[in-house]
Protein backbone atom coordinates (compact mmCIF):
# COMPACT_ATOMS: atom_id res chain seq x y z
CA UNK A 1 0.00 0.00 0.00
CA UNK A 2 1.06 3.29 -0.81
CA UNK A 3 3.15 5.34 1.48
CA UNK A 4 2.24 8.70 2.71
CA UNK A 5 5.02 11.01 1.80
CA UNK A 6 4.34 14.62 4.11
CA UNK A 7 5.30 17.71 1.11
CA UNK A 8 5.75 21.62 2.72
CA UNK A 9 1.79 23.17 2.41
CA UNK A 10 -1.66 22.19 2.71
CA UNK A 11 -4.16 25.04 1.88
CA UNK A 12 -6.81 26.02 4.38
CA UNK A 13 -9.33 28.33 3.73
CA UNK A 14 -7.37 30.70 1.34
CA UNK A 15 -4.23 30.14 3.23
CA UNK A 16 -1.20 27.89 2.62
CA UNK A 17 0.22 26.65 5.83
CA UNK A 18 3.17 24.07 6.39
CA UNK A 19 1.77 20.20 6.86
CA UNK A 20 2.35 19.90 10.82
CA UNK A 21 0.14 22.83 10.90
CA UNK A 22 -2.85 21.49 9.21
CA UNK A 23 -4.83 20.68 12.27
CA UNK A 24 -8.60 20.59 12.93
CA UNK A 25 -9.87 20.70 16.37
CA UNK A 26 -11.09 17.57 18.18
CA UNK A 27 -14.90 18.51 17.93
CA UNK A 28 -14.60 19.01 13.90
CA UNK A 29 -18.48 18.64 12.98
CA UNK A 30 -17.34 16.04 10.02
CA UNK A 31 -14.64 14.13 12.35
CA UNK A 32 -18.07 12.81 14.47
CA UNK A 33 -20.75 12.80 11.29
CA UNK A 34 -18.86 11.98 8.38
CA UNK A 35 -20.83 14.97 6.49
CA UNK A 36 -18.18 15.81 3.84
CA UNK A 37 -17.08 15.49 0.72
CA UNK A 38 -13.78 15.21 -1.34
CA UNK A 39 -11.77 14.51 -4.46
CA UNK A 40 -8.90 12.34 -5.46
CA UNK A 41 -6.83 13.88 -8.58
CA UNK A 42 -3.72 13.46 -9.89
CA UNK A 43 -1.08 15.99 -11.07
CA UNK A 44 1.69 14.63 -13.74
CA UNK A 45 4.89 15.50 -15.02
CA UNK A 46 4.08 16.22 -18.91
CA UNK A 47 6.49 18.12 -21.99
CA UNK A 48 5.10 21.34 -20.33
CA UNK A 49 5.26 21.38 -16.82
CA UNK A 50 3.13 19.54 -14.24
CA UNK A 51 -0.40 19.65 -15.43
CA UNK A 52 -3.68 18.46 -13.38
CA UNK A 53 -5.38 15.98 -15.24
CA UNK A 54 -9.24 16.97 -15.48
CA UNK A 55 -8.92 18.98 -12.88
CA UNK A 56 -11.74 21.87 -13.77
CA UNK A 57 -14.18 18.39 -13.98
CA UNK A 58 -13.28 17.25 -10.65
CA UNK A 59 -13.50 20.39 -8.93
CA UNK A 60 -16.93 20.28 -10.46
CA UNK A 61 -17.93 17.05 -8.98
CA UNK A 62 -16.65 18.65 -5.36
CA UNK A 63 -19.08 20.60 -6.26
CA UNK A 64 -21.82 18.79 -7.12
CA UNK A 65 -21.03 16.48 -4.18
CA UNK A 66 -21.74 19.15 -2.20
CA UNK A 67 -25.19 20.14 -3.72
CA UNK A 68 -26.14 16.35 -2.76
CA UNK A 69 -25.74 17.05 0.81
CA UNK A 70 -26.66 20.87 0.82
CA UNK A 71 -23.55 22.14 1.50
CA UNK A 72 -22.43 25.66 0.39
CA UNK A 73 -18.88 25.65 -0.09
CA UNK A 74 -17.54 29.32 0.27
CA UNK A 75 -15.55 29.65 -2.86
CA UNK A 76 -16.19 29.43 -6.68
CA UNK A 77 -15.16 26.94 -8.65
CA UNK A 78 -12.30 29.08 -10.12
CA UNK A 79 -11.24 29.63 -7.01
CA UNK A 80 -10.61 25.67 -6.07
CA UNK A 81 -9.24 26.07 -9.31
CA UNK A 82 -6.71 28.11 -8.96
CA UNK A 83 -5.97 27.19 -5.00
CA UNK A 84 -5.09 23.53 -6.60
CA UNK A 85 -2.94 24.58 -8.47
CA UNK A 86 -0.66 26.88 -5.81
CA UNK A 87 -0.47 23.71 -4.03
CA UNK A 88 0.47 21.94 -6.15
CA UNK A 89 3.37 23.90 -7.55
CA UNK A 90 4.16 24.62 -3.46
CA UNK A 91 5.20 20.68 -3.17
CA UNK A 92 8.05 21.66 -5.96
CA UNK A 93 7.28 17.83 -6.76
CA UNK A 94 6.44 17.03 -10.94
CA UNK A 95 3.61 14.40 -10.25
CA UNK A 96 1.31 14.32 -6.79
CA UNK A 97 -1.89 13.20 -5.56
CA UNK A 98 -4.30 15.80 -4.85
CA UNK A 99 -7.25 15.47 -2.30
CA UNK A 100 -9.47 18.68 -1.94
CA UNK A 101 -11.57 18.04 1.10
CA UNK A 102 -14.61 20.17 2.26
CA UNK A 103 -16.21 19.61 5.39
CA UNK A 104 -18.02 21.14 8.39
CA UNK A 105 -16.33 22.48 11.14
CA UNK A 106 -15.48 23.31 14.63
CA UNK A 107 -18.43 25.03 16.95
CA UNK A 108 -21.58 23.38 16.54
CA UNK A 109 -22.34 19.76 17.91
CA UNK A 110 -25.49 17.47 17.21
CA UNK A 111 -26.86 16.30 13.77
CA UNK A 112 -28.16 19.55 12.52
CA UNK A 113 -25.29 20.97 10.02
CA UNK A 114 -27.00 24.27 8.87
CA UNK A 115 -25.45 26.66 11.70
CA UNK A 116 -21.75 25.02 11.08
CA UNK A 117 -19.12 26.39 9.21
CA UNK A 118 -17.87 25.03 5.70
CA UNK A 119 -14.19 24.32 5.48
CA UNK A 120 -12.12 23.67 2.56
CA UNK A 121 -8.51 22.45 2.31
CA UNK A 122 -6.31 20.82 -0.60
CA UNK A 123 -3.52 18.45 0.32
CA UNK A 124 -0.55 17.11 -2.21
CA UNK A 125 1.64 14.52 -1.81
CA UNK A 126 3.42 11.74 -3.95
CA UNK A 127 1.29 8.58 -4.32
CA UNK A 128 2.57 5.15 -6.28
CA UNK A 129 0.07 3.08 -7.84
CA UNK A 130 -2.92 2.56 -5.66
CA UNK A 131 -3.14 -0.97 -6.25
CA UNK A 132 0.52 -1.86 -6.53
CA UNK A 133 3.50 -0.83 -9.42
CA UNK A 134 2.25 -4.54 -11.05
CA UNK A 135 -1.64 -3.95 -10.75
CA UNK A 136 -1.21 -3.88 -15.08
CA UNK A 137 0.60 -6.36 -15.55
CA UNK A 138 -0.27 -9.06 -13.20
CA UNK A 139 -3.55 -7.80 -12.02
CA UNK A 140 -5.53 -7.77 -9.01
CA UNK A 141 -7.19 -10.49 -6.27
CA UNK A 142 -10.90 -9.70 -6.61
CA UNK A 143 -13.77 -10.92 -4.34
CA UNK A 144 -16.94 -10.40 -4.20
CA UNK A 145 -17.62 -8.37 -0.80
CA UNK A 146 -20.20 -9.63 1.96
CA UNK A 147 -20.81 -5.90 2.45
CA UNK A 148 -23.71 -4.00 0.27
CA UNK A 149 -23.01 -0.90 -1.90
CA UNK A 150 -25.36 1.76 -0.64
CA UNK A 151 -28.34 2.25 -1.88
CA UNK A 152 -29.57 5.64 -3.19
CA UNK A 153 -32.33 6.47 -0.42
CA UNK A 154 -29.77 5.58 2.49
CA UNK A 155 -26.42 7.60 1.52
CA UNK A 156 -26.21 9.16 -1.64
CA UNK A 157 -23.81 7.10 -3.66
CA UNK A 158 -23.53 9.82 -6.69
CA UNK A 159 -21.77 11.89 -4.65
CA UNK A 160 -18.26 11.61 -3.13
CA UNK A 161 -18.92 11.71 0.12
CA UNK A 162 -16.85 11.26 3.77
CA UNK A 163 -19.41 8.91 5.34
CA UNK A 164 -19.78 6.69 2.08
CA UNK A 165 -16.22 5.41 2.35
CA UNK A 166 -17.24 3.82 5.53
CA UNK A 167 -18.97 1.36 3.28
CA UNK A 168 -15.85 0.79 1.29
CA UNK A 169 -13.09 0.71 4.04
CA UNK A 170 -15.31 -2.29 5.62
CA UNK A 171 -15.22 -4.00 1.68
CA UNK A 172 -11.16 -3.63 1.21
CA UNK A 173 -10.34 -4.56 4.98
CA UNK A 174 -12.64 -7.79 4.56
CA UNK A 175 -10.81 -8.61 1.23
CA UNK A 176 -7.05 -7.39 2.28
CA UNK A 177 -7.64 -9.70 5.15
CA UNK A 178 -9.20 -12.78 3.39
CA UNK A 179 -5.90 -12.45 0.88
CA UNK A 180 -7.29 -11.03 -1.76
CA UNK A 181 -6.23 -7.26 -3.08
CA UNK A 182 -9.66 -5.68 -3.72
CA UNK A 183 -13.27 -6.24 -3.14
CA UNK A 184 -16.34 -5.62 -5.67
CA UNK A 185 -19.48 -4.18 -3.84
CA UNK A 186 -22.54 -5.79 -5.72
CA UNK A 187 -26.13 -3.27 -4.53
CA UNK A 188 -30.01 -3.95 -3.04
CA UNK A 189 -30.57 -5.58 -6.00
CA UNK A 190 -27.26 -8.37 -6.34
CA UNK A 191 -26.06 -6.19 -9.22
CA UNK A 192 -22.51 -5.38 -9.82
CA UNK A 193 -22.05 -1.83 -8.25
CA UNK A 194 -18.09 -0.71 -8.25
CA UNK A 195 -14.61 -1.75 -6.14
CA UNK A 196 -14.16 0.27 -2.98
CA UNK A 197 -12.61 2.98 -4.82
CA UNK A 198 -12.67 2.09 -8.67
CA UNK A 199 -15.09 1.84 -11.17
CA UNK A 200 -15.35 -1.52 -12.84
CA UNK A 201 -15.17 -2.51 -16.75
CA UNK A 202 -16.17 -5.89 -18.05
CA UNK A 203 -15.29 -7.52 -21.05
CA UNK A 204 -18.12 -9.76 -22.73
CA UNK A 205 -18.45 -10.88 -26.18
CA UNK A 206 -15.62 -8.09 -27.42
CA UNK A 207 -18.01 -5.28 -25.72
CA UNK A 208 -17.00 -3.88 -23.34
CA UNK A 209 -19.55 -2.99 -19.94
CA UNK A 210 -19.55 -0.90 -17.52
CA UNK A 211 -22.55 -0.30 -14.29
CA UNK A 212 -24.65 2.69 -14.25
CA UNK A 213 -24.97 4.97 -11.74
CA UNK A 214 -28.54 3.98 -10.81
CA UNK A 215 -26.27 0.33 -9.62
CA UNK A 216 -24.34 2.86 -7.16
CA UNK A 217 -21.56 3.67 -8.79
CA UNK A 218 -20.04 6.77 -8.59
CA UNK A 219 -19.46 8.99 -11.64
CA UNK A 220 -15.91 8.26 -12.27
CA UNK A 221 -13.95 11.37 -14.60
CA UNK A 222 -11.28 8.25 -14.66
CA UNK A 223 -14.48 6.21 -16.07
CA UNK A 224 -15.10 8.52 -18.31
CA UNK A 225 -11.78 8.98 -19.73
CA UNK A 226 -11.70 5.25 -20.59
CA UNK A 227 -15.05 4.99 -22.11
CA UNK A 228 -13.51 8.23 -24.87
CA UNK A 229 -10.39 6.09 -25.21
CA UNK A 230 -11.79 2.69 -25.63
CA UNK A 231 -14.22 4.37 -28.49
CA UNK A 232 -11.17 5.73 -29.93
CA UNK A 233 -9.56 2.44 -30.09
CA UNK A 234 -12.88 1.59 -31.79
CA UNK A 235 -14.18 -0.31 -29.40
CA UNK A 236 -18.21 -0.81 -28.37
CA UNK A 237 -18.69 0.44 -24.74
CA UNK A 238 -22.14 0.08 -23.23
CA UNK A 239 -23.33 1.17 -19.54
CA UNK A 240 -25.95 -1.27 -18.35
CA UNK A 241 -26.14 -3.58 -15.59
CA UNK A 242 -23.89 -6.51 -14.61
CA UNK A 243 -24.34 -9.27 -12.84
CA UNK A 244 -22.33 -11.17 -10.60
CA UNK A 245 -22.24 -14.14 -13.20
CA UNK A 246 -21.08 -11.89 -15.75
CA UNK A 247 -17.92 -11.48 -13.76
CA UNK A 248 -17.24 -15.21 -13.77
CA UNK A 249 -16.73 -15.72 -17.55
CA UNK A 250 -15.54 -12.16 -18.56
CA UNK A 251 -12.95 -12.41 -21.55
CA UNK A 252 -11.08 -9.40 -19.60
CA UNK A 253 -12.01 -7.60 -16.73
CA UNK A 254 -10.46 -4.37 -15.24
CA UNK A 255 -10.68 -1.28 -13.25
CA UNK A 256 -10.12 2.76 -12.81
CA UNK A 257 -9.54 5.38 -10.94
CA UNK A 258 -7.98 8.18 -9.60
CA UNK A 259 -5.79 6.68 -7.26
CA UNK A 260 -5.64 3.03 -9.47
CA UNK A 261 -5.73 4.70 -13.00
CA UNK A 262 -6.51 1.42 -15.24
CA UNK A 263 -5.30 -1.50 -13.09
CA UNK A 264 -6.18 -5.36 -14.90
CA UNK A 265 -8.39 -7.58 -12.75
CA UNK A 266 -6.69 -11.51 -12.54
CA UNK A 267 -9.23 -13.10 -11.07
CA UNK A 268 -12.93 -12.86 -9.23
CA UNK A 269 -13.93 -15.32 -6.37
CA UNK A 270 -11.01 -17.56 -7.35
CA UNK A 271 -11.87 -17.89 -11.03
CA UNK A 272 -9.19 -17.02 -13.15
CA UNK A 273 -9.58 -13.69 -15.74
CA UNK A 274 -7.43 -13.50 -19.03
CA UNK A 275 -4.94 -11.01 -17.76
CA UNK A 276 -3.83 -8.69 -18.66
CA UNK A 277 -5.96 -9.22 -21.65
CA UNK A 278 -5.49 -7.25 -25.07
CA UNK A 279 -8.06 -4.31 -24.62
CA UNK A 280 -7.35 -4.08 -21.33
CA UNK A 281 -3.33 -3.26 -22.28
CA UNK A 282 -4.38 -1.23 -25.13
CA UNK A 283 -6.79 1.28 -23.13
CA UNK A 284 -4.34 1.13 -20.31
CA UNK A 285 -1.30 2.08 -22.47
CA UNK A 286 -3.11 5.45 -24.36
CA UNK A 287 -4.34 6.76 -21.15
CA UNK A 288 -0.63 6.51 -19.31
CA UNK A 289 0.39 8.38 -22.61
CA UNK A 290 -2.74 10.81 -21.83
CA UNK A 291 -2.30 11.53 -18.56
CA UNK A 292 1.06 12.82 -19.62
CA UNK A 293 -0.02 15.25 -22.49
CA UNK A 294 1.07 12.49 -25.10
CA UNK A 295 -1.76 12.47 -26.70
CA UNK A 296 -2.64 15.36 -28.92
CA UNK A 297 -6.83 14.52 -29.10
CA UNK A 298 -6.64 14.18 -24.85
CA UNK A 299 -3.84 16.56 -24.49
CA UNK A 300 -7.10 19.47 -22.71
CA UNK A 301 -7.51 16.94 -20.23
CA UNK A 302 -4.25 18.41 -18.92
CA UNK A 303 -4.26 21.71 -16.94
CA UNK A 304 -0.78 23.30 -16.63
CA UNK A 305 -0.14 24.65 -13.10
């Protein structure tokens, strides 16, 4: 698992203060409720300079997260914007991890969240492959967690939410511990869902599949970026549900994210997946190239700092 690696600033509410500083009090509103929300980007080291990849869109689902749970977060987009950015280039560092958080603050105890204050801060630091430096080549241990993927009238799954990961950190401790690498949340209904922290992709019949986000999956800008490069490549990619079957005799199976970018999936309750498998290598070699401003149609997915 990755390490974390402290860099000089965080950025708190407008202002960038060195890491040991970063401190919240004790009684943090969101510490006790888990009412926040928060983003995991990545900044790479491209011909230009370090560039945030999609970074306007995932400031945009911050802030559509927030909507979801009727938070007002005290600065514009642009702002966010702009803030990433400064702390990014304050790590001096050519690729990082970036997690904007925004949550409610110190002051006000008890369940009702509309006299509390809205905090925002932005935190860099260097972050390896989230499933391991191999996760393409030899894939990833996938079972099928005991744990449900919540449903859309309990916790909103659409948005990107503190509380939500609950549901996922109890999914990848019950698979880390039963020796596998990753779990797959299935919903209400038994229907494939997403991993704790990736979208899911399966390969059937040379189409390639990927859940809905009326199955509880979150809207992945990593997702997205796959399903634009896999047409590209020429390749028919459908959202609709899958079932747990499906999974079982895929031709290829993989995942993405943030954190994972396109990592190949090896196997699923013990039965083997071709891996990595040919689509799966192809989609995960042009977006490494895309990430990284290789690519000239993919190349605005970049923001320069």
């Amino acid at each position: 698992m990755p390490t974390l690696v402290p860099t000089p600033k965080i950025w708190m509410n407008g202002t960038l203060v060195d890491w040991d500083d970063a401190k919240v009090h004790v009684l943090t509103h969101t510490l006790h409720y888990g009412t926040g929300v928060f983003e995991g980007i990545r900044a790479y080291e491209t011909q230009e300079g370090t560039a945030v990849f999609r970074l306007t869109e995932h400031i945009g689902r911050l802030f559509n997260s927030a909507k979801i749970l009727g938070m007002e977060i005290p600065y514009s987009v642009d702002e966010l914007i702009r803030a990433t950015k400064d702390t990014v280039r304050s790590t001096g560092l050519p690729s990082v991890y970036v997690r904007p958080i925004v949550y409610y603050g110190y002051g006000e105890m008890g369940l009702n969240t509309l006299p509390c204050t809205v905090d925002v801060a932005i935190a860099c630091w260097p972050w390896g492959a989230y499933l391991g430096d191999d996760a393409l080549t030899k894939g990833v241990r996938m079972k099928i967690s005991s744990w449900t993927r919540l449903d859309h009238n309990m916790l909103p799954p659409a948005a990107k939410t503190v509380a939500n990961y609950a549901n996922s950190s109890l999914a990848k401790v019950e698979a880390l511990k039963a020796g596998y690498d990753e779990a797959i949340l299935l919903n209400t209904q038994g229907l494939v869902s997403e991993c704790t922290g990736e979208n899911l992709f399966v390969v059937r019949n040379g189409t390639i599949l990927t859940p809905p986000l009326a199955a509880g999956a979150l809207e992945g800008i990593t997702q997205s970026s796959v399903v634009a490069i896999a047409r590209e490549l020429g390749h028919e990619v459908r959202v609709e549900n899958i079932a747990r079957s499906d999974l079982y005799v895929a031709e290829e199976i993989f995942c993405s994210g943030t954190a994972a970018e396109v990592s190949a999936i090896n196997s699923v309750d013990d039965r083997a997946v071709n891996c990595p498998g040919p689509i799966t290598k192809a989609v995960a070699d042009i977006y490494a190239q895309a990430v990284r401003g290789k690519v000239p149609q993919y190349r605005h997915w970049c923001e320069p700092i």
